[in-house]
PDB file of N, CA and C in Angstrom:
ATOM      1  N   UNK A   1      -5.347  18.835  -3.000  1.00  0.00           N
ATOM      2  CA  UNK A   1      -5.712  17.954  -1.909  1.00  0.00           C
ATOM      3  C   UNK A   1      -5.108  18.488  -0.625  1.00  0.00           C
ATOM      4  N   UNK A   2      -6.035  17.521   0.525  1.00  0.00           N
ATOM      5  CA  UNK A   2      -5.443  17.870   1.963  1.00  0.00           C
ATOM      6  C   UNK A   2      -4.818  17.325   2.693  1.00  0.00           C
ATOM      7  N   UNK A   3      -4.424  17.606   3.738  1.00  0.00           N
ATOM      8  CA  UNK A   3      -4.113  16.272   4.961  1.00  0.00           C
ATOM      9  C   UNK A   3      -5.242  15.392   5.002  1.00  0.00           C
ATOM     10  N   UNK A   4      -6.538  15.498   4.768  1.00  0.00           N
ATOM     11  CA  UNK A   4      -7.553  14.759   4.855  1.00  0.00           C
ATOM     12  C   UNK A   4      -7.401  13.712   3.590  1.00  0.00           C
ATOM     13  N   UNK A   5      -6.222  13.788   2.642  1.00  0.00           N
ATOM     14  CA  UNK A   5      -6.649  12.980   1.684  1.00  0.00           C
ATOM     15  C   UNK A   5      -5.202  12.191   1.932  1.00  0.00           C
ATOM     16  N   UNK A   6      -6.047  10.647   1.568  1.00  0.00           N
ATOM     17  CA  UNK A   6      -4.899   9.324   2.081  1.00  0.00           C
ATOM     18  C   UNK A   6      -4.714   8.435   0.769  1.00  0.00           C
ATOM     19  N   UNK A   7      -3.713   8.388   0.550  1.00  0.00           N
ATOM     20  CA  UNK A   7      -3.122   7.576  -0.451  1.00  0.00           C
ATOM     21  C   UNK A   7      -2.846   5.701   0.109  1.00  0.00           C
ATOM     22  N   UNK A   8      -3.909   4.604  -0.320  1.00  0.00           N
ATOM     23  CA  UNK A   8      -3.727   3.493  -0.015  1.00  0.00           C
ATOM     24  C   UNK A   8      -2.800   2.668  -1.463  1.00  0.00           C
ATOM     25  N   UNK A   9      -1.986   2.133  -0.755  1.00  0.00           N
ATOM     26  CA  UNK A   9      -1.801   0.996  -1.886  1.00  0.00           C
ATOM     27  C   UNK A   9      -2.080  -0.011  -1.516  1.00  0.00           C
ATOM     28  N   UNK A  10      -3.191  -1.359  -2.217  1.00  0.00           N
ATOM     29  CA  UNK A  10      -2.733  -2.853  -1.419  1.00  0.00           C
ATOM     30  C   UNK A  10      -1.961  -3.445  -2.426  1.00  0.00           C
ATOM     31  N   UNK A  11      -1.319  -4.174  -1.696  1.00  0.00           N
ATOM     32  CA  UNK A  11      -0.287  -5.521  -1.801  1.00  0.00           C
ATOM     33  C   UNK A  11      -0.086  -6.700  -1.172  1.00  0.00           C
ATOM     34  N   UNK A  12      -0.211  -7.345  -2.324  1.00  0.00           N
ATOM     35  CA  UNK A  12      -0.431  -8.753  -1.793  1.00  0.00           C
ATOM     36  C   UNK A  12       0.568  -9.647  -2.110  1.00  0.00           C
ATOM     37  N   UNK A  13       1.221 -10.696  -1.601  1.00  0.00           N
ATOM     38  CA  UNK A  13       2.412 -11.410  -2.000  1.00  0.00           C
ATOM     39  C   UNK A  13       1.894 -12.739  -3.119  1.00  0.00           C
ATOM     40  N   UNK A  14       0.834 -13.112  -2.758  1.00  0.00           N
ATOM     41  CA  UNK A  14       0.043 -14.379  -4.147  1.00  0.00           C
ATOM     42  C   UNK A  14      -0.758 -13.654  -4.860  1.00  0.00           C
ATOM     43  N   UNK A  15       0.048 -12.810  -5.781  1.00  0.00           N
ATOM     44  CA  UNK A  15      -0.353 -12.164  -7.174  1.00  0.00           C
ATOM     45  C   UNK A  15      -0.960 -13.558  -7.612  1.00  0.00           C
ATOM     46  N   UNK A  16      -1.782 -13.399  -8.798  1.00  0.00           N
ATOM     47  CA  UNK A  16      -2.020 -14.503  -9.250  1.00  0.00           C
ATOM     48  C   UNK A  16      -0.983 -14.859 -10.736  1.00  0.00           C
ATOM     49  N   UNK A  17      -0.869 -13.799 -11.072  1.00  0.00           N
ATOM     50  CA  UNK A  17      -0.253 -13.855 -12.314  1.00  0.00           C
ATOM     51  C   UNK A  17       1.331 -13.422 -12.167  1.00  0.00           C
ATOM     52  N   UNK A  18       1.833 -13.349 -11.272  1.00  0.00           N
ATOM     53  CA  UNK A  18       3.266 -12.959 -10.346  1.00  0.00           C
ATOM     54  C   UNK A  18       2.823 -13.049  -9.416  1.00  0.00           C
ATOM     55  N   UNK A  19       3.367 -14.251  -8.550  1.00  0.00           N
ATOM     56  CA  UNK A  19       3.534 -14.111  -6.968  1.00  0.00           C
ATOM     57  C   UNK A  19       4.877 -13.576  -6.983  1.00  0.00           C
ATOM     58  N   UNK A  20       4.685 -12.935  -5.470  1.00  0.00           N
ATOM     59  CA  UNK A  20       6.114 -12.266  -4.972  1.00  0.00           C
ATOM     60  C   UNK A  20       6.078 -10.830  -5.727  1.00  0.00           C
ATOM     61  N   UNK A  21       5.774 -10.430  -6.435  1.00  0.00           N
ATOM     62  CA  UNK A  21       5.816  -8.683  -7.623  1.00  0.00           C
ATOM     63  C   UNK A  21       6.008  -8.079  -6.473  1.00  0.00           C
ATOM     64  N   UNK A  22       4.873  -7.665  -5.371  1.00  0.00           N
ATOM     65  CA  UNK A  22       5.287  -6.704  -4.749  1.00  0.00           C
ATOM     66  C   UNK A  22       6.715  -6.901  -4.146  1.00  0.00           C
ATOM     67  N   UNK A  23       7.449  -7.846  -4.028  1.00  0.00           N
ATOM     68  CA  UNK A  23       8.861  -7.893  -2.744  1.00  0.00           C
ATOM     69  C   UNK A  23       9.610  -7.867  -4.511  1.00  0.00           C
ATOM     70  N   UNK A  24       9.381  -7.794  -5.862  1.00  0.00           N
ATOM     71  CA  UNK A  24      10.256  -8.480  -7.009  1.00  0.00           C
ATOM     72  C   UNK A  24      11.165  -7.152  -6.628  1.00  0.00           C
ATOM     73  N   UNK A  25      12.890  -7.480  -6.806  1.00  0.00           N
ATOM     74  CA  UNK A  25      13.574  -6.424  -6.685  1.00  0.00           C
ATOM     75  C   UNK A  25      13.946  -5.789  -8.093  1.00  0.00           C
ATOM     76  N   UNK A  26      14.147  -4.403  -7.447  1.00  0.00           N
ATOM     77  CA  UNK A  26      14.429  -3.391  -8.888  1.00  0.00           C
ATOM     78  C   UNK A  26      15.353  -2.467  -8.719  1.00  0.00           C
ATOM     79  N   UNK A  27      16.730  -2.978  -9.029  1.00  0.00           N
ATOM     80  CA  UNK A  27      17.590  -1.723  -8.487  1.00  0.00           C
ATOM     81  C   UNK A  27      17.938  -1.963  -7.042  1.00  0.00           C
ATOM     82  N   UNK A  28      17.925  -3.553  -6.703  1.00  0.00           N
ATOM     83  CA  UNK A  28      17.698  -3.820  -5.588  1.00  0.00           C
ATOM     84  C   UNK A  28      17.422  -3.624  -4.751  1.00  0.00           C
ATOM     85  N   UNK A  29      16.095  -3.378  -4.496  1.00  0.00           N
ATOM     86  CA  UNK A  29      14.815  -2.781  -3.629  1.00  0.00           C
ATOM     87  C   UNK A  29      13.862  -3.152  -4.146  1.00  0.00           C
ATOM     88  N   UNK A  30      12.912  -3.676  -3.385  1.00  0.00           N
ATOM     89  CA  UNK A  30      11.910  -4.350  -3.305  1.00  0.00           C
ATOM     90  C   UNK A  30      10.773  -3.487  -3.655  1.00  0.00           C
ATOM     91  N   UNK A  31      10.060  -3.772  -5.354  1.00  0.00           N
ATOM     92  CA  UNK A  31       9.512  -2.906  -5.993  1.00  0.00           C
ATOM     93  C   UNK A  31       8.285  -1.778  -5.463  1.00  0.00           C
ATOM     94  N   UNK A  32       7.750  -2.580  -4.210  1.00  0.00           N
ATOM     95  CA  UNK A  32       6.108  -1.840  -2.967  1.00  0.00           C
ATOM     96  C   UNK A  32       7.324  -0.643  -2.504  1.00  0.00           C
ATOM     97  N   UNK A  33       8.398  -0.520  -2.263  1.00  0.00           N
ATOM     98  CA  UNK A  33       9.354   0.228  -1.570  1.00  0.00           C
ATOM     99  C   UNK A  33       9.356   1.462  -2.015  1.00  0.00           C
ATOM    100  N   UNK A  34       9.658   1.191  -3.906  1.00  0.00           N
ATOM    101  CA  UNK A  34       9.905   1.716  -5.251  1.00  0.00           C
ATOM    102  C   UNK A  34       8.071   2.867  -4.611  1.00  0.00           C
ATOM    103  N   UNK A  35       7.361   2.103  -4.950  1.00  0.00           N
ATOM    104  CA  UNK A  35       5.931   2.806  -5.389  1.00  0.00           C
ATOM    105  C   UNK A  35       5.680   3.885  -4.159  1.00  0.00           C
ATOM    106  N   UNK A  36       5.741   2.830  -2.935  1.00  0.00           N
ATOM    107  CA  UNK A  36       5.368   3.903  -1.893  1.00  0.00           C
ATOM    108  C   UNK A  36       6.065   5.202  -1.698  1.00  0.00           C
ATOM    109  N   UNK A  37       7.202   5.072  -1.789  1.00  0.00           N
ATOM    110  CA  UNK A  37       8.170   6.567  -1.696  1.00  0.00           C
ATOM    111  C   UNK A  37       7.755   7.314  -2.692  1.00  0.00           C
ATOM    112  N   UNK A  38       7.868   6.487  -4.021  1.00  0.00           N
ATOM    113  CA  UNK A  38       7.154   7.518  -5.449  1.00  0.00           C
ATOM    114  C   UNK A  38       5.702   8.021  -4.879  1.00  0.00           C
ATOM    115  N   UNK A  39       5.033   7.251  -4.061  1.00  0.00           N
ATOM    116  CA  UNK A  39       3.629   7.574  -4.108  1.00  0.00           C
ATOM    117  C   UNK A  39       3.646   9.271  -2.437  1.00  0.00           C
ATOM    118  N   UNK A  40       4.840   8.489  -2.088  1.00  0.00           N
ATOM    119  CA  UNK A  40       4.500   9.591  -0.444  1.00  0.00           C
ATOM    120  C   UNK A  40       5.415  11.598  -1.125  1.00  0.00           C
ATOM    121  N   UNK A  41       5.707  10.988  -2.005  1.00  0.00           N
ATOM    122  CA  UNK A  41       6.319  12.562  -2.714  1.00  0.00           C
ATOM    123  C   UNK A  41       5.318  13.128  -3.588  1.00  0.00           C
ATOM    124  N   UNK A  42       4.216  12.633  -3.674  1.00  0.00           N
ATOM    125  CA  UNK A  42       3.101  13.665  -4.299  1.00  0.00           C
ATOM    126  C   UNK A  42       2.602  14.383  -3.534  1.00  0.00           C
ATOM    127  N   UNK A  43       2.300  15.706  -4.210  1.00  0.00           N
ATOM    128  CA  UNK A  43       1.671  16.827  -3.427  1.00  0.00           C
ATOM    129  C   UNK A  43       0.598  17.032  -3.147  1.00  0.00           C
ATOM    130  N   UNK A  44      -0.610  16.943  -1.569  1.00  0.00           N
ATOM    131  CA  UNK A  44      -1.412  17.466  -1.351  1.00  0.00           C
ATOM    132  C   UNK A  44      -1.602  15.900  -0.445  1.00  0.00           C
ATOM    133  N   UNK A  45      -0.902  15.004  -0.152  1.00  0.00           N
ATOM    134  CA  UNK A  45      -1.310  13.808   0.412  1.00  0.00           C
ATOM    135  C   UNK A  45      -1.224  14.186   1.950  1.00  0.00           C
ATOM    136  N   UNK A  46      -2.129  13.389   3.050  1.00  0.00           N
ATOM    137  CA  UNK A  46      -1.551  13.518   3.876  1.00  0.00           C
ATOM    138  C   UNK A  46      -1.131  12.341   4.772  1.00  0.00           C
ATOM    139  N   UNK A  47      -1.533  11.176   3.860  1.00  0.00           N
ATOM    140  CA  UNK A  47      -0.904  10.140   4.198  1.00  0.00           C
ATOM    141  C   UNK A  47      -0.631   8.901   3.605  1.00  0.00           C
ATOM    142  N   UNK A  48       0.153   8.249   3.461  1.00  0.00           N
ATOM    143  CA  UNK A  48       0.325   6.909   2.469  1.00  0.00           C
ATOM    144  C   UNK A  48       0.486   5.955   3.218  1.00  0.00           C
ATOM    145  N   UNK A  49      -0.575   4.989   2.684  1.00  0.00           N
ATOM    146  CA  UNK A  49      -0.386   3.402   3.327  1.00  0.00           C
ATOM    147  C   UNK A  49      -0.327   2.408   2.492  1.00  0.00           C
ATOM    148  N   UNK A  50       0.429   1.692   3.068  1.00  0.00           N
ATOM    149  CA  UNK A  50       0.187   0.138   2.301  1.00  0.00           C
ATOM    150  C   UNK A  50      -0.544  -0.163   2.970  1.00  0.00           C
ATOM    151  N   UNK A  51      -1.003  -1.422   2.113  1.00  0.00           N
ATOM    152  CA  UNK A  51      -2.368  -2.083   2.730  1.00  0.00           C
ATOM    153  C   UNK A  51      -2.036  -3.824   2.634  1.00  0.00           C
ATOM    154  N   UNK A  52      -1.725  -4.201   3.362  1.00  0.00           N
ATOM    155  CA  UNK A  52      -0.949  -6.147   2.843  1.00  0.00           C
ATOM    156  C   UNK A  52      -1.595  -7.116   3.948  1.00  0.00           C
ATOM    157  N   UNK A  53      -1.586  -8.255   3.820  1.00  0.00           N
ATOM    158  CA  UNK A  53      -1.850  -8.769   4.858  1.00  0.00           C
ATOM    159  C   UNK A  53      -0.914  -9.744   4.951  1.00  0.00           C
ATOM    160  N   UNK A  54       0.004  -9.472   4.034  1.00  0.00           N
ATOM    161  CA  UNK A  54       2.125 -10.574   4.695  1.00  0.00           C
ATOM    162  C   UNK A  54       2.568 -10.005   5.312  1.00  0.00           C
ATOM    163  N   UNK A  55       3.325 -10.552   6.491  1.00  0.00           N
ATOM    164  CA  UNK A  55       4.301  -9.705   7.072  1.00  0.00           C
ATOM    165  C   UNK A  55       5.479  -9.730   5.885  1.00  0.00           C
ATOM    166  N   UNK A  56       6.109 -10.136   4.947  1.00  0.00           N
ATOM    167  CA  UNK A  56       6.775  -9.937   4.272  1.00  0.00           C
ATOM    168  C   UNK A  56       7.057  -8.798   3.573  1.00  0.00           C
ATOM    169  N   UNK A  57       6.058  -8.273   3.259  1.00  0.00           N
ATOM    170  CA  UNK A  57       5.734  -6.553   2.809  1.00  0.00           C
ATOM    171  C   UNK A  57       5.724  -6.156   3.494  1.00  0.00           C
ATOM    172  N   UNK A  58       4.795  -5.964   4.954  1.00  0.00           N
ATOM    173  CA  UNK A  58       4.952  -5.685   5.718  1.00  0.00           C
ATOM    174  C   UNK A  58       6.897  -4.836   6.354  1.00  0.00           C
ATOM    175  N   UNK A  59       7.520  -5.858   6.957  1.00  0.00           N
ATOM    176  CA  UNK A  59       8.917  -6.015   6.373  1.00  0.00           C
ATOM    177  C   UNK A  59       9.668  -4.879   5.966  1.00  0.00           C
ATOM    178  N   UNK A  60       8.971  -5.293   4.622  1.00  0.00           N
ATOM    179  CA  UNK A  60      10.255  -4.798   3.436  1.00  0.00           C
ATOM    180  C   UNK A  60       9.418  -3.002   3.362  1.00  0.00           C
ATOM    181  N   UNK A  61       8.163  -2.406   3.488  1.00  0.00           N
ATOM    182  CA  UNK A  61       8.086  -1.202   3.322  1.00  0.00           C
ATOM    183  C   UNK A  61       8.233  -0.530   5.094  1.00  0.00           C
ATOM    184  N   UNK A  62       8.139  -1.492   6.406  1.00  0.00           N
ATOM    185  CA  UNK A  62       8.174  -0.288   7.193  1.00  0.00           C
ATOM    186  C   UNK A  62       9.630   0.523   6.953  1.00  0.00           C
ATOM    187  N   UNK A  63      11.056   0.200   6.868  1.00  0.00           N
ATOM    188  CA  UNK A  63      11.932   0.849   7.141  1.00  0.00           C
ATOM    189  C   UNK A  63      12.052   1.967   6.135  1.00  0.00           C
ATOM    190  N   UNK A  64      10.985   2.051   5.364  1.00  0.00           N
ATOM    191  CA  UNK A  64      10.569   3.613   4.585  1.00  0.00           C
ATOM    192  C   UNK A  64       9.763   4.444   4.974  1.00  0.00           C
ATOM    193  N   UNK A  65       9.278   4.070   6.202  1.00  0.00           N
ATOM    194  CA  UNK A  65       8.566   5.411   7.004  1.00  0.00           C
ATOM    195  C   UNK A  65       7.387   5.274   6.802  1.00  0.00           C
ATOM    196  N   UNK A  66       6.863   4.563   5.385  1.00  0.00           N
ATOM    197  CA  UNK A  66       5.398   4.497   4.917  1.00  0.00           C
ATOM    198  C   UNK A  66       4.852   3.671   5.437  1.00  0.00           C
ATOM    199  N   UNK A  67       3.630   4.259   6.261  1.00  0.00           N
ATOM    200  CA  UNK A  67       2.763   3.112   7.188  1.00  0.00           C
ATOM    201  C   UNK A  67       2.475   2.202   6.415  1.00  0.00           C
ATOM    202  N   UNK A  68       2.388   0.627   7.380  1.00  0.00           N
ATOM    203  CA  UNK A  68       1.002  -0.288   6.762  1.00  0.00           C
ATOM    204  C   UNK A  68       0.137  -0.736   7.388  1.00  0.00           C
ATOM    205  N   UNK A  69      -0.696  -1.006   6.794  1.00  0.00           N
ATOM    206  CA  UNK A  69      -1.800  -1.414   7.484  1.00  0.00           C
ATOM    207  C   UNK A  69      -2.252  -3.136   7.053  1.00  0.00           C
ATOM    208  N   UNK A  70      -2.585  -4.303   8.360  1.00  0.00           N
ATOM    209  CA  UNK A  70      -2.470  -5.116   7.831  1.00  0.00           C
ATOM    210  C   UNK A  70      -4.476  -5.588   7.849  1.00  0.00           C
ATOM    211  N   UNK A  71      -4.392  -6.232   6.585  1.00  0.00           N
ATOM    212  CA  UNK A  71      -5.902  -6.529   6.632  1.00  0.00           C
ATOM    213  C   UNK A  71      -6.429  -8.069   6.403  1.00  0.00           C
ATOM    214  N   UNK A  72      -7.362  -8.178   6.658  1.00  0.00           N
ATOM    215  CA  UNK A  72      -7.335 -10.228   5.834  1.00  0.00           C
ATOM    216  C   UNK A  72      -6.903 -10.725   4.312  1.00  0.00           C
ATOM    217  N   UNK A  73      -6.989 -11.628   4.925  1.00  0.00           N
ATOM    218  CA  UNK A  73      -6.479 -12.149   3.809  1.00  0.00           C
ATOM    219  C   UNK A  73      -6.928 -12.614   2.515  1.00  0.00           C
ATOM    220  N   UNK A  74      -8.656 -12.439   2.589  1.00  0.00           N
ATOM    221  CA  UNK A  74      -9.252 -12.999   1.778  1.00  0.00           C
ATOM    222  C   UNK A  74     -10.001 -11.965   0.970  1.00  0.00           C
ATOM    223  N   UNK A  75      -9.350 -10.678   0.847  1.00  0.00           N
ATOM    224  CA  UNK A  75     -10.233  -9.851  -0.315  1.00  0.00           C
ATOM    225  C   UNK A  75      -9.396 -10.774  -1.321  1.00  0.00           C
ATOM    226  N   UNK A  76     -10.274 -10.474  -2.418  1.00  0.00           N
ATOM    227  CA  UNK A  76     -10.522 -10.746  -3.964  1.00  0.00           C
ATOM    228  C   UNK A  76      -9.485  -9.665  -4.509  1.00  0.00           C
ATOM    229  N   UNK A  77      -9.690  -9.007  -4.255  1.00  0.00           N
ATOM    230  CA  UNK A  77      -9.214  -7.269  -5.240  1.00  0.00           C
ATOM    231  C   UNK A  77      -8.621  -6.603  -4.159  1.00  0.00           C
ATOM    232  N   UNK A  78      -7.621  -6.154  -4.736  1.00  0.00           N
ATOM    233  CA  UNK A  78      -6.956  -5.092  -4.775  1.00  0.00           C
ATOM    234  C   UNK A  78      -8.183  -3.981  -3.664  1.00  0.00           C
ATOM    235  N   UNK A  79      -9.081  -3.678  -4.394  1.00  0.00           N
ATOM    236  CA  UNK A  79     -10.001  -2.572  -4.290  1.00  0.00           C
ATOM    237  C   UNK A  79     -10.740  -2.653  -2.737  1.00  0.00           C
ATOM    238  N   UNK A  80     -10.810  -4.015  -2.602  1.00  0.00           N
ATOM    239  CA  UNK A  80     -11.279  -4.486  -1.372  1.00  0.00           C
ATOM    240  C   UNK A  80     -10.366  -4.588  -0.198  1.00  0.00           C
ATOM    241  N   UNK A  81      -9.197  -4.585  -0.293  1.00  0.00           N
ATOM    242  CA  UNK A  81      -8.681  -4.893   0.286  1.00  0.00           C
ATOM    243  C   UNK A  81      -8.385  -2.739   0.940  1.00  0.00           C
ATOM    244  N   UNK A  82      -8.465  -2.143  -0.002  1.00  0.00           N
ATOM    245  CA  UNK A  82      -8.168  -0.476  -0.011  1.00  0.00           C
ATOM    246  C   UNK A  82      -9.445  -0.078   0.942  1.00  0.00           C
ATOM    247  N   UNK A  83     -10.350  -0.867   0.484  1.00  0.00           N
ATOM    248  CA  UNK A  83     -11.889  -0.338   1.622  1.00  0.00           C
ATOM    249  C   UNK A  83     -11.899  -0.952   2.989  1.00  0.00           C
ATOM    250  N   UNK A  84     -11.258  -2.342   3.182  1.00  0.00           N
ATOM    251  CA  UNK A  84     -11.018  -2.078   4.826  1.00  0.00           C
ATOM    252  C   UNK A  84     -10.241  -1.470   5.149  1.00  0.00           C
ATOM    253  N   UNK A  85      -9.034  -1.122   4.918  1.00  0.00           N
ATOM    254  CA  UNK A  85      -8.650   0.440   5.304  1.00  0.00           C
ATOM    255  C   UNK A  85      -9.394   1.646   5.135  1.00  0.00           C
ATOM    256  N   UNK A  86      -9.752   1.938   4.211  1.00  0.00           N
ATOM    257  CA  UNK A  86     -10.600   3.139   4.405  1.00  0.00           C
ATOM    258  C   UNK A  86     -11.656   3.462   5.178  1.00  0.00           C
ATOM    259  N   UNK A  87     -12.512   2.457   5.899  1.00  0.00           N
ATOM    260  CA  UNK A  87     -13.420   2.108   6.606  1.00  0.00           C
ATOM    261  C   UNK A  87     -12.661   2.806   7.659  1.00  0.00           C
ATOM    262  N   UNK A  88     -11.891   2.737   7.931  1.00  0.00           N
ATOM    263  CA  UNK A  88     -11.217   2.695   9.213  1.00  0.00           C
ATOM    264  C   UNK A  88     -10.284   4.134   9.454  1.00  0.00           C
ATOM    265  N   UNK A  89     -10.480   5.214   8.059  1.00  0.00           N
ATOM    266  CA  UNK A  89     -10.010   6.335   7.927  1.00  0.00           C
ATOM    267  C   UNK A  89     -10.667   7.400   8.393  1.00  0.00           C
ATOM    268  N   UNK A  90     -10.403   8.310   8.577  1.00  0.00           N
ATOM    269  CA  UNK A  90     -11.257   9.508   8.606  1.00  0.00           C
ATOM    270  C   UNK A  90     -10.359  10.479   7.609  1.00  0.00           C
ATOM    271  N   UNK A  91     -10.755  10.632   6.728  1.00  0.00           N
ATOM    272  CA  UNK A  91     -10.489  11.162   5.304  1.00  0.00           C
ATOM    273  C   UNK A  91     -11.484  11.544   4.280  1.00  0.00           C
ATOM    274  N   UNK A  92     -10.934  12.881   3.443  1.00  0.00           N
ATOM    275  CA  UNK A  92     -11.806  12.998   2.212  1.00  0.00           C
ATOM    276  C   UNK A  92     -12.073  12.855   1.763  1.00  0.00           C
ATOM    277  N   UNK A  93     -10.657  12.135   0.845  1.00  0.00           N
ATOM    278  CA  UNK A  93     -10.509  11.375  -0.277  1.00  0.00           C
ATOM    279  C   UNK A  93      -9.526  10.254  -0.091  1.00  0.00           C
ATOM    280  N   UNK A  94      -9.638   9.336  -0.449  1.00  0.00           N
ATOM    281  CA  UNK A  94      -8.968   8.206  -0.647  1.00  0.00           C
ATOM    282  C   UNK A  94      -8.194   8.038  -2.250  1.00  0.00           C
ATOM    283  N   UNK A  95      -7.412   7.530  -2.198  1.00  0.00           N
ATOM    284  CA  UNK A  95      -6.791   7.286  -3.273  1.00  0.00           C
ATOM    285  C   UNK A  95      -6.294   6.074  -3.530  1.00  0.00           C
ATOM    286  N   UNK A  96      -6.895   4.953  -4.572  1.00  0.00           N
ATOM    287  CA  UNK A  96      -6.375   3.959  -4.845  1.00  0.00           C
ATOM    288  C   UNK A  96      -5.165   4.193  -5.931  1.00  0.00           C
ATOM    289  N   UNK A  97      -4.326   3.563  -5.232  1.00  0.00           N
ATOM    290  CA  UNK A  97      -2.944   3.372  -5.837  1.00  0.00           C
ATOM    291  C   UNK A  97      -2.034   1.996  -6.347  1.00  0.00           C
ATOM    292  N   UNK A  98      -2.623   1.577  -7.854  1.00  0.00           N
ATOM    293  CA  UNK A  98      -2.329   0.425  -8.175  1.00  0.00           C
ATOM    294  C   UNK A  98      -1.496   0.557  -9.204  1.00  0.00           C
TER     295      UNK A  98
END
């Protein structure tokens, strides 16, 4: 992969089946923190975003350098929530990261 290829994660704070997962701490750090750094050390990316529409995540991943991007609030999925960001990319490849 290139700089043209963008690594999205979304996160949302009303999981349905865990609210709060993305902020749940692990090693005390807030687990979206955990993923994005794991996710911005793969090779060939040229960019990683979260994708949330809490400022709570929001929050807790800027002071890791990893952009976010905030979107509405009312996708359904995960997946939907990765395509208004991507809409809004100019990129190769996208990468959903769940």
């Amino acid at each position: 992969m290139d700089a043209r290829a963008v690594a999205v994660i979304p996160a949302r704070y009303q999981s349905s089946r865990l609210p709060g997962k993305a902020l749940a701490l692990i090693g005390g750090r807030p687990m979206i923190c955990h993923v994005a750094e794991r996710t911005r050390r793969a090779r060939g990316l040229g960019r990683v975003i979260v994708a949330t529409d809490d400022p709570r995540i929001r929050d807790a991943v800027l002071p890791t350098g990893v952009e976010v991007a905030m979107t509405r609030p009312d996708h359904p999925t995960g997946t939907d929530r990765l395509a208004e960001v991507a809409a809004r990319l100019e990129a190769d490849v996208v990468l959903n990261v769940q």
